[in-house]
Protein backbone atom coordinates (compact mmCIF):
# COMPACT_ATOMS: atom_id res chain seq x y z
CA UNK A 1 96.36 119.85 74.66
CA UNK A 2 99.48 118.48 72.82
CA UNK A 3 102.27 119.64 75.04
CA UNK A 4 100.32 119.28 78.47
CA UNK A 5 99.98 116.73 80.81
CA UNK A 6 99.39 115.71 84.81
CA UNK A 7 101.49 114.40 87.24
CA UNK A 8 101.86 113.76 90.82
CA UNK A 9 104.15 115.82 93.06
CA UNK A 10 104.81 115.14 96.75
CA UNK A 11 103.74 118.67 97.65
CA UNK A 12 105.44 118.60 101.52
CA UNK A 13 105.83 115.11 103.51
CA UNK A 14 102.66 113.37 103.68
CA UNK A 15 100.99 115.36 101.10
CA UNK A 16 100.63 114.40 97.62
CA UNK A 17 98.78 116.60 94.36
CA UNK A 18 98.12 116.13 90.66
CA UNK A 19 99.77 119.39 88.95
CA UNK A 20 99.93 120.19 85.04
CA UNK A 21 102.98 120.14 83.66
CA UNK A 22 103.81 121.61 80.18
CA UNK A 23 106.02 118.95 77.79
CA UNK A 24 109.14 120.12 76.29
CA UNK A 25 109.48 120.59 72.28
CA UNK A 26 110.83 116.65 71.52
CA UNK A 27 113.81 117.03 69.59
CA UNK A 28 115.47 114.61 66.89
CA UNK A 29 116.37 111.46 69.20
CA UNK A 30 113.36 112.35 71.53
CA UNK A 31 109.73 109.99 72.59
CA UNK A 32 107.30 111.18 73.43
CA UNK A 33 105.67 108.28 75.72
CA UNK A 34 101.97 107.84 77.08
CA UNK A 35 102.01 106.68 80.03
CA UNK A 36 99.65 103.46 80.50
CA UNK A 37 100.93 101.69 84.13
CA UNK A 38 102.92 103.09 86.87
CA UNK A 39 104.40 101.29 90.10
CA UNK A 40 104.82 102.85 93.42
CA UNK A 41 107.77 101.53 95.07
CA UNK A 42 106.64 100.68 98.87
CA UNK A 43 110.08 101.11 100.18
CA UNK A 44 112.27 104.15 98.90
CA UNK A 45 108.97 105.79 97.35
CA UNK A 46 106.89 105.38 100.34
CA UNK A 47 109.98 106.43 102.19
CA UNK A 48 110.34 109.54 100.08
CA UNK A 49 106.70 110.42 101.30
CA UNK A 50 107.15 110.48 104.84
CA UNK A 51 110.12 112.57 104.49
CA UNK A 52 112.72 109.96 105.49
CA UNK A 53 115.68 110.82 102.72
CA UNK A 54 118.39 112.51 105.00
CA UNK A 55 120.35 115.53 103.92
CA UNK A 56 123.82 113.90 103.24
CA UNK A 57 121.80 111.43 100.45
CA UNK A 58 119.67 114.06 98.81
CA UNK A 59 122.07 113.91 96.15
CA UNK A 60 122.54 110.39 95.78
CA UNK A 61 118.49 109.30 95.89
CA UNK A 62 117.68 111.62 93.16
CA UNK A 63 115.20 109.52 90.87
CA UNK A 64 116.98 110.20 86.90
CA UNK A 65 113.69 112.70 86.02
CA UNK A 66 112.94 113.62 89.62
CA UNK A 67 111.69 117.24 89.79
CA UNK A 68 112.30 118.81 93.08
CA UNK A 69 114.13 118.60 96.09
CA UNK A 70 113.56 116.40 98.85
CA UNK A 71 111.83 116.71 101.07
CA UNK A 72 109.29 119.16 99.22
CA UNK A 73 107.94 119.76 96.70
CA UNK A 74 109.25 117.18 94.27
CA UNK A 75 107.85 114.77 91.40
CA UNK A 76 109.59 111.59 92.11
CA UNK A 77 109.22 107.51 90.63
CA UNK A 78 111.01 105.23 88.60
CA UNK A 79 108.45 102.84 87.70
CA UNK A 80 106.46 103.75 84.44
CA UNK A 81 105.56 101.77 81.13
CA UNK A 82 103.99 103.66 77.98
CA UNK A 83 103.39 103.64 74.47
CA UNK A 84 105.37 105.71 72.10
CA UNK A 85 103.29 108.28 70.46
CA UNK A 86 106.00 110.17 68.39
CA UNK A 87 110.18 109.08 68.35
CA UNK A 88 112.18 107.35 66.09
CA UNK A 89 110.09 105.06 63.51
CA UNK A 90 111.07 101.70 65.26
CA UNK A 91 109.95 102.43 68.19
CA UNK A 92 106.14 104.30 67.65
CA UNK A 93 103.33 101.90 68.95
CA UNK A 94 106.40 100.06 71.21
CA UNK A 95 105.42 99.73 74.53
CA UNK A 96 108.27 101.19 76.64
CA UNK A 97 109.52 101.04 80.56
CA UNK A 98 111.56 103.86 81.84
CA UNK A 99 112.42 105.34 84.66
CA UNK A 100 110.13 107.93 84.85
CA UNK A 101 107.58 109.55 87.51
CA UNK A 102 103.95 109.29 87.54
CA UNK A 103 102.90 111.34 84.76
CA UNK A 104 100.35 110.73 82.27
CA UNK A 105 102.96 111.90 79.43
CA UNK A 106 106.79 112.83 78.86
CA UNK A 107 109.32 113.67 76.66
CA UNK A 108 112.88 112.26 77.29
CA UNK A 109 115.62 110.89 74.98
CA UNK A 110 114.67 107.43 73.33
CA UNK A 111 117.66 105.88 74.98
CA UNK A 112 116.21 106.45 78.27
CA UNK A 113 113.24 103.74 77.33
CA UNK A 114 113.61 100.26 76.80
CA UNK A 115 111.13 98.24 74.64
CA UNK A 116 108.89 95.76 76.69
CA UNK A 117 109.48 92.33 75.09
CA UNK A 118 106.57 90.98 73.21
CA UNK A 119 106.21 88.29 76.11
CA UNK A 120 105.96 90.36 78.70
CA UNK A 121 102.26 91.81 79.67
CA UNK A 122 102.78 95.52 79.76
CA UNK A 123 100.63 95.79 83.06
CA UNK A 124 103.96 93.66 84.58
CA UNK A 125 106.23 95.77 83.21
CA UNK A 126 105.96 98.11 86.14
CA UNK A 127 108.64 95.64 87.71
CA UNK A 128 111.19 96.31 86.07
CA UNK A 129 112.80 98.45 87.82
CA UNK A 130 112.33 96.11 91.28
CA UNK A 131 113.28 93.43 89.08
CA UNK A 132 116.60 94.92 87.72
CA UNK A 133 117.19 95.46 91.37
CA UNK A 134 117.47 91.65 91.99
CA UNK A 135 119.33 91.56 89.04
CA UNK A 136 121.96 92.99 90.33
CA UNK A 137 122.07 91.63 93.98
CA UNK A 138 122.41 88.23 92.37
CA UNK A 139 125.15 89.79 90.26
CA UNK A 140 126.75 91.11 93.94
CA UNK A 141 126.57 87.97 95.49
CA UNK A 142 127.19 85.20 92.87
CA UNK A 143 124.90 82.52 94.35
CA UNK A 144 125.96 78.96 93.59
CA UNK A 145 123.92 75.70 92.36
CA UNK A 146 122.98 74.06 95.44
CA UNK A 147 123.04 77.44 97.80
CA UNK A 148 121.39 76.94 101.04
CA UNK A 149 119.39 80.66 100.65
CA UNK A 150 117.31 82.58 103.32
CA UNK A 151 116.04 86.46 101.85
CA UNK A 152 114.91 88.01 105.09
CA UNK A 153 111.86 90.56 103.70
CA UNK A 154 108.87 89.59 102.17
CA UNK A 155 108.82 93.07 100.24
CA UNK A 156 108.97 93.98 96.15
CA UNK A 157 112.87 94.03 96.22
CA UNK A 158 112.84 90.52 99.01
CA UNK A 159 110.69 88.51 96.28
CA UNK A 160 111.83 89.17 92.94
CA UNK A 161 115.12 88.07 94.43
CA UNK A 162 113.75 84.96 95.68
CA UNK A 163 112.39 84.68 92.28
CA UNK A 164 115.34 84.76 90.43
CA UNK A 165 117.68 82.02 93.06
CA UNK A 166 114.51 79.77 92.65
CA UNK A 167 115.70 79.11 88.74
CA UNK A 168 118.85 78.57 89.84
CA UNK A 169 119.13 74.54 89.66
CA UNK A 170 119.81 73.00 93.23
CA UNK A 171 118.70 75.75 95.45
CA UNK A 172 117.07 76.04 98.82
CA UNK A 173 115.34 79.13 98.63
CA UNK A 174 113.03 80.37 102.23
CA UNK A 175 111.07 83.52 102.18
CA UNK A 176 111.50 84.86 105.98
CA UNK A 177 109.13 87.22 106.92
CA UNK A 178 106.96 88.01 109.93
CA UNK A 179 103.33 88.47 107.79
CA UNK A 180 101.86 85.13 107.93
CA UNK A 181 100.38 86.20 104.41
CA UNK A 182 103.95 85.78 102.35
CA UNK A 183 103.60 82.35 103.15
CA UNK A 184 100.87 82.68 99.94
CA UNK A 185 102.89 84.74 97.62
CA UNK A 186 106.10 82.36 98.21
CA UNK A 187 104.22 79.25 97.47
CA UNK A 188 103.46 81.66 94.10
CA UNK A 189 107.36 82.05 93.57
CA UNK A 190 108.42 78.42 94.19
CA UNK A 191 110.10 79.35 97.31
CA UNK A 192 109.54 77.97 101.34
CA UNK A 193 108.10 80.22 103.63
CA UNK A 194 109.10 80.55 107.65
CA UNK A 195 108.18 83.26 109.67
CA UNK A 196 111.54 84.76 111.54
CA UNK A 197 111.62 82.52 114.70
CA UNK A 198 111.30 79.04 112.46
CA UNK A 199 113.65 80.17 109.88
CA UNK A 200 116.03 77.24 108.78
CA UNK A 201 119.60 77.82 109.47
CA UNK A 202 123.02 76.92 108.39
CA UNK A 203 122.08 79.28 104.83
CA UNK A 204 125.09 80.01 102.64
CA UNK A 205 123.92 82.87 101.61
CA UNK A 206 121.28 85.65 103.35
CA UNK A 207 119.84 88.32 101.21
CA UNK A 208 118.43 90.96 103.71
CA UNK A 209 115.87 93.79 102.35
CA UNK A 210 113.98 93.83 105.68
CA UNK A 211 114.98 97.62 106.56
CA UNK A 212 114.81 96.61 110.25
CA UNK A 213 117.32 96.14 112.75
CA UNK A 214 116.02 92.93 113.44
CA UNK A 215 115.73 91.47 110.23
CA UNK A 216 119.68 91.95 109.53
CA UNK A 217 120.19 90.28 113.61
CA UNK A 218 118.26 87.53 112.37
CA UNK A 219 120.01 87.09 108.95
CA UNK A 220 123.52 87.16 110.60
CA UNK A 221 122.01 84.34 112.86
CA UNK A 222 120.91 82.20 110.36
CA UNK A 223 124.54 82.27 108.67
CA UNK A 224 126.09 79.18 108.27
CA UNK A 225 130.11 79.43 109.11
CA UNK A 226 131.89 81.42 106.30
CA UNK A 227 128.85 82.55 105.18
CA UNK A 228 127.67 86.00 103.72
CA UNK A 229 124.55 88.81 104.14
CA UNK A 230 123.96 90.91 101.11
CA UNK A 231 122.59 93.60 102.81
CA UNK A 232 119.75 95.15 100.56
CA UNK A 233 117.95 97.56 102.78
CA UNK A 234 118.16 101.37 102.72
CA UNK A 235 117.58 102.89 106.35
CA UNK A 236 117.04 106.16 104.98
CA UNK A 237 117.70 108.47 108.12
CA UNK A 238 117.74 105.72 110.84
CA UNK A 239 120.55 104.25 112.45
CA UNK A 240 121.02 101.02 112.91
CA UNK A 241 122.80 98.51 114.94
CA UNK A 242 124.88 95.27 114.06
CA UNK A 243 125.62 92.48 116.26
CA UNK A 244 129.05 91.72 115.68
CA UNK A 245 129.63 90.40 119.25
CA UNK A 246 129.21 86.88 120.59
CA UNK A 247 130.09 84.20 117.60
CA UNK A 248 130.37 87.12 114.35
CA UNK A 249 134.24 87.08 114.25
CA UNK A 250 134.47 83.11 115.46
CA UNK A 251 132.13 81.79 112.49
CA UNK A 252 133.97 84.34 110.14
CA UNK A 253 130.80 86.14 109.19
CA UNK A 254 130.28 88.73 106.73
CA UNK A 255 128.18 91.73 105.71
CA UNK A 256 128.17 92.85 101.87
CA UNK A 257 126.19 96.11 100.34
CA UNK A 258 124.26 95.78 97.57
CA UNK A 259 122.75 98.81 95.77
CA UNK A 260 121.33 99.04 92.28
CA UNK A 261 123.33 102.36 91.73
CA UNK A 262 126.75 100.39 91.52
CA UNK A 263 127.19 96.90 89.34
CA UNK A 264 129.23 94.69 90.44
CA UNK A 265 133.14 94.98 88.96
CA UNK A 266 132.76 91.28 86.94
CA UNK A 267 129.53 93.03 85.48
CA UNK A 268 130.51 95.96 84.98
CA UNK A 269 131.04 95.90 80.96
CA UNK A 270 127.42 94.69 81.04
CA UNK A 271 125.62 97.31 83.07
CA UNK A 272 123.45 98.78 79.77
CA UNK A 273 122.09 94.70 79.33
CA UNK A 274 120.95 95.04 83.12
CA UNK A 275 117.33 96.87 82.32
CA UNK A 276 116.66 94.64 79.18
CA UNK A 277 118.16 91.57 81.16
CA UNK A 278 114.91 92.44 83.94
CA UNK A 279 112.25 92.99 81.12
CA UNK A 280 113.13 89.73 79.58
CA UNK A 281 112.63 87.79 82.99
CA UNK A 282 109.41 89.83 83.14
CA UNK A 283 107.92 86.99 80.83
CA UNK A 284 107.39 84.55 83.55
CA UNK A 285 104.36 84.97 85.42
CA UNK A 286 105.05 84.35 88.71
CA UNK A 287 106.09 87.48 88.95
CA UNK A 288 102.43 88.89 88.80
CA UNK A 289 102.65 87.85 92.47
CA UNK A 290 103.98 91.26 93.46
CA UNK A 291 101.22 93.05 92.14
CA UNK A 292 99.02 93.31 95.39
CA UNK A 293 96.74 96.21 94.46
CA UNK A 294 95.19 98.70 91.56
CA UNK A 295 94.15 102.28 91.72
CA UNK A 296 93.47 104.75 88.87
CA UNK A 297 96.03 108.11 88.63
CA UNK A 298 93.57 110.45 89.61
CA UNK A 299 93.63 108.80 93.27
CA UNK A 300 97.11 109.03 93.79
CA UNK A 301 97.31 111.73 96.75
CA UNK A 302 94.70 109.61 98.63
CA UNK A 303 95.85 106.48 97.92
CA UNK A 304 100.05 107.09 98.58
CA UNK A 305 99.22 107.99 102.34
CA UNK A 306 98.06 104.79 103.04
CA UNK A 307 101.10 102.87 101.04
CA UNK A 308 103.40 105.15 103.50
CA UNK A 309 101.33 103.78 106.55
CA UNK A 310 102.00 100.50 106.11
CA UNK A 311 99.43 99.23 104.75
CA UNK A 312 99.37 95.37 105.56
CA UNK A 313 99.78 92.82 102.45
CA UNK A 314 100.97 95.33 99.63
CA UNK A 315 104.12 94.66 98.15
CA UNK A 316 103.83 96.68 94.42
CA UNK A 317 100.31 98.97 93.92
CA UNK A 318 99.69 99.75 90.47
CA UNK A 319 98.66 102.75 89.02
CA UNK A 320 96.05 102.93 85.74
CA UNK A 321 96.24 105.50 83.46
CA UNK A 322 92.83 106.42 81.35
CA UNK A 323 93.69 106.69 77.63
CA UNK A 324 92.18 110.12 78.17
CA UNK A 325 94.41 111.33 80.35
């Protein structure tokens, strides 16, 4: 039917369902997108699943075309790459990424979708948004040649920033991560591998997207003097404690945020290049790395309980949308 189409909705936490959803009438400046690959996020989606967005950030973690309130029901993703079926004449037949739910189709405004470079494999696309992520972390914390680099958290976000400091010339890049597995997917990135208790130390720079306590402990101890954790992680409704006892204050330590919401003030004047910036790194195929599991749409609510469980070895799971749908 022209003006239908299916999407998932977290339905109350822990429960997920495929609803129809009826399209808006596109208007002049409109797409309307198919959707071919989705990503599910397995930290602030998964997150979103279980419930876990507290009441003061409801406002703040709303997805752009989120549906819904948290913590029920709402439609919620960012990850989703289509083809344009009707829009502006340069961009029909583009394959797109935008920020967008998983939905089989959607209308929004054709400045909301950026074209997938001709380079980059639509099925990777999906990354984008983890990708732009790193993007911008880099942008936070201005990493030097030569930077002695530990990112605590083998997750999405963790290795599409170790990724990105690998090109950097000079760099000593270490994966730290307690899954003996990343030690496969960094050797895939160009980066070392050390599980938290062999870490190297003396690192200029820490990136930390752990979302534990003890990942952001162990990324303050493997500072070097002077040097700098860009904290990553979002905690959702958990509290957290930082050691800032013992040497913190001696060795003139420090603790940065980084979220993709806010650019960085030197950057700011570039913050519309940031998405197309992501798709273009997109062509290298390292990357591909992330991409630790496939399902089809249609076994979304079975498949997002598990992601939220913690299902060992997943980093991004990709979701495949029939042509039918």
């Amino acid at each position: 039917m022209e003006g239908a189409a299916l999407a998932f909705w977290l339905r109350e936490p822990g429960t997920g369902e495929i609803r129809s959803a009826r399209l808006p009438e596109a208007r002049d400046g409109d797409v309307v997108v198919r959707t071919r690959y989705s990503g599910v996020s397995r930290g602030t989606e998964t997150l979103v699943f279980r419930g876990g967005v507290p009441e003061s950030q409801r406002a703040v973690m709303r997805a752009p075309f989120q549906e819904g309130d948290f913590p029920g029901p709402v439609k919620y993703g960012y990850l989703n790459v289509g083809v344009v079926e009707h829009g502006p004449p340069d961009l029909v037949g583009r394959a797109v990424f935008c920020l967008y739910p998983h939905q089989t189709r959607y209308v929004v405004p054709a400045g909301a979708v950026t074209v997938v470079p001709d380079a980059v494999p639509p099925e990777r696309a999906v990354l984008a948004g983890t990708v732009e992520t790193a993007v911008n972390a880099l942008w936070d914390a201005a990493p030097r040649v030569g930077d002695r680099i530990a990112v605590v958290g083998g997750g999405m976000v963790g290795c599409a920033v170790a990724r990105l400091l690998a090109r950097i010339p000079g760099t000593r890049v270490q994966l730290v991560d307690p899954v003996a597995a990343r030690a496969d997917v960094a050797a895939a990135l160009g980066v070392g591998y050390a599980p938290p208790e062999e870490a190297d130390g003396d690192r200029d720079l820490v990136f930390h997207t752990s979302a534990t306590e003890a990942g952001l402990a162990r990324g303050l101890e493997l500072l070097a003097p002077e040097g700098e954790v860009i904290e990553m992680s979002w905690y959702g409704d958990r509290r957290v404690s930082v050691p800032l006892g013992e040497s913190f204050h001696s060795r003139r330590l420090a603790v940065r945020a980084s979220q993709v919401g806010t650019v960085a003030p030197a950057r700011r004047g570039r913050a519309a290049e940031r998405m197309a910036l992501a798709l273009a790194l997109l062509a290298d195929p390292a990357f591909d790395a992330l991409v630790t599991g496939e399902s089809r749409f249609a076994e979304l609510p079975e498949v997002m309980p598990r992601l939220a469980a913690g299902e060992p070895g997943v980093l991004c799971h990709r979701i495949v949308y029939d042509r039918e749908d």
